[in-house]
Every structure is written in structure tokens, then in C-alpha cells.
Protein backbone atom coordinates (compact mmCIF):
# COMPACT_ATOMS: atom_id res chain seq x y z
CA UNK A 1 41.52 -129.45 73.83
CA UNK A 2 38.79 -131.25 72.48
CA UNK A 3 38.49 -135.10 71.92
CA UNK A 4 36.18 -138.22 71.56
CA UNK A 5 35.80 -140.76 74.53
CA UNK A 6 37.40 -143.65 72.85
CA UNK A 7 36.69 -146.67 75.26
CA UNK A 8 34.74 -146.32 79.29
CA UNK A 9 36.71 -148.47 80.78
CA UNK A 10 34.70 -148.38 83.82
CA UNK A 11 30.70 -148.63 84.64
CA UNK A 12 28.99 -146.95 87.19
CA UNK A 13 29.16 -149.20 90.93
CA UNK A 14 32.70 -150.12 90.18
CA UNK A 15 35.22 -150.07 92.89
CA UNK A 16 38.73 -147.48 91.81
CA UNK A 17 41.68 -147.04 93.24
CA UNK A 18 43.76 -143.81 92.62
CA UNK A 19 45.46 -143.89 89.53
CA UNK A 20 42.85 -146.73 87.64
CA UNK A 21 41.99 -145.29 84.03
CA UNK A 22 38.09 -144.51 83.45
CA UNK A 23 37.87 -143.67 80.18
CA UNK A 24 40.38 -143.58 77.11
CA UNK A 25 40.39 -140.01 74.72
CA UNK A 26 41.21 -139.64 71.22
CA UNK A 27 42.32 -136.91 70.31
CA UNK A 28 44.46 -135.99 66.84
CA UNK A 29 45.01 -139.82 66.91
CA UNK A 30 46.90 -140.13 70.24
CA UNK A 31 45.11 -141.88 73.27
CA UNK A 32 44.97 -140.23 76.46
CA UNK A 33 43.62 -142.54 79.56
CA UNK A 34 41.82 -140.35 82.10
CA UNK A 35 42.64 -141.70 85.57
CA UNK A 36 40.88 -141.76 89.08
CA UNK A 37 42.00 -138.64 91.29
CA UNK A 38 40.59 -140.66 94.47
CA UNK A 39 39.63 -144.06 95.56
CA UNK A 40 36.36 -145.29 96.03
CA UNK A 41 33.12 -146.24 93.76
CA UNK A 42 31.72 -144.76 90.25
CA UNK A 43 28.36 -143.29 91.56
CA UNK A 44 27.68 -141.27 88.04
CA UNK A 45 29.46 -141.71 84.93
CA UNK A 46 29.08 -138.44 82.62
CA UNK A 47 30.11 -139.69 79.04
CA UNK A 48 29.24 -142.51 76.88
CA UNK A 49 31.55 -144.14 74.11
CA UNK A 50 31.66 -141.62 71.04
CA UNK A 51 31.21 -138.22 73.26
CA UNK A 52 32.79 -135.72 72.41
CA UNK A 53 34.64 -133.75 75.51
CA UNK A 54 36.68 -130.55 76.06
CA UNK A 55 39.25 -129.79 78.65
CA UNK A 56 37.33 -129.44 82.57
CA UNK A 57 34.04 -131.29 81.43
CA UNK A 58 33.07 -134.04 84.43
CA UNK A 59 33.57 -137.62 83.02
CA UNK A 60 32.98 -139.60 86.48
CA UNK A 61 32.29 -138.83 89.85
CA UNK A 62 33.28 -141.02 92.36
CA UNK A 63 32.13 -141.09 96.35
């Protein structure tokens, strides 16, 4: 599936729990919120508003 990054919800140095949305999709005009596998802090963020992603491309990491 491929779809635009919507809204980052999150910048990198931010503290997330498991389960706190990162970034918003778009895709064939539904949104899909992309959520935190893990707690514990942004170190890299991968996209940027306007991206355009496919299924199993990194968005975040978090350590």
C-alpha cells in the first residue's frame, strides 16, 4: 500500500509510550495513525510531512 505522511505528530527527542501515534497516513482519503511498537525516545525520525511511503518503509526509530 502506498500513502502520503499526512501530519508527524512527533519530533525527534520526544518521550513515547506504546501505543502513542507518530505519524498520520493518507491513503485513498482514509487516515491511518502509525503507532509506537515500544516505549522510549524518537532518536531518528525517517519521513517528513508530504512523503510518500509504502508498506515496511522505517518511519521512526525509537531507543
Amino acid at each position: 500500500m502506498v500513502a502520503n505522511v499526512w501530519k508527524v505528530v512527533v519530533a525527534e527527542g520526544d518521550s513515547v509510550e506504546d501505543g502513542d501515534t507518530l505519524v498520520i497516513l493518507e491513503s485513498m482519503k482514509m487516515e491511518i495513525p502509525v503507532v509506537a511498537e515500544e516505549s522510549g525516545t524518537v532518536t531518528q525520525l525517517k519521513v517528513a510531512e508530504g512523503d510518500v511511503v509504502q508498506d515496511g518503509d522505517l518511519i521512526a526509530v525509537i531507543e
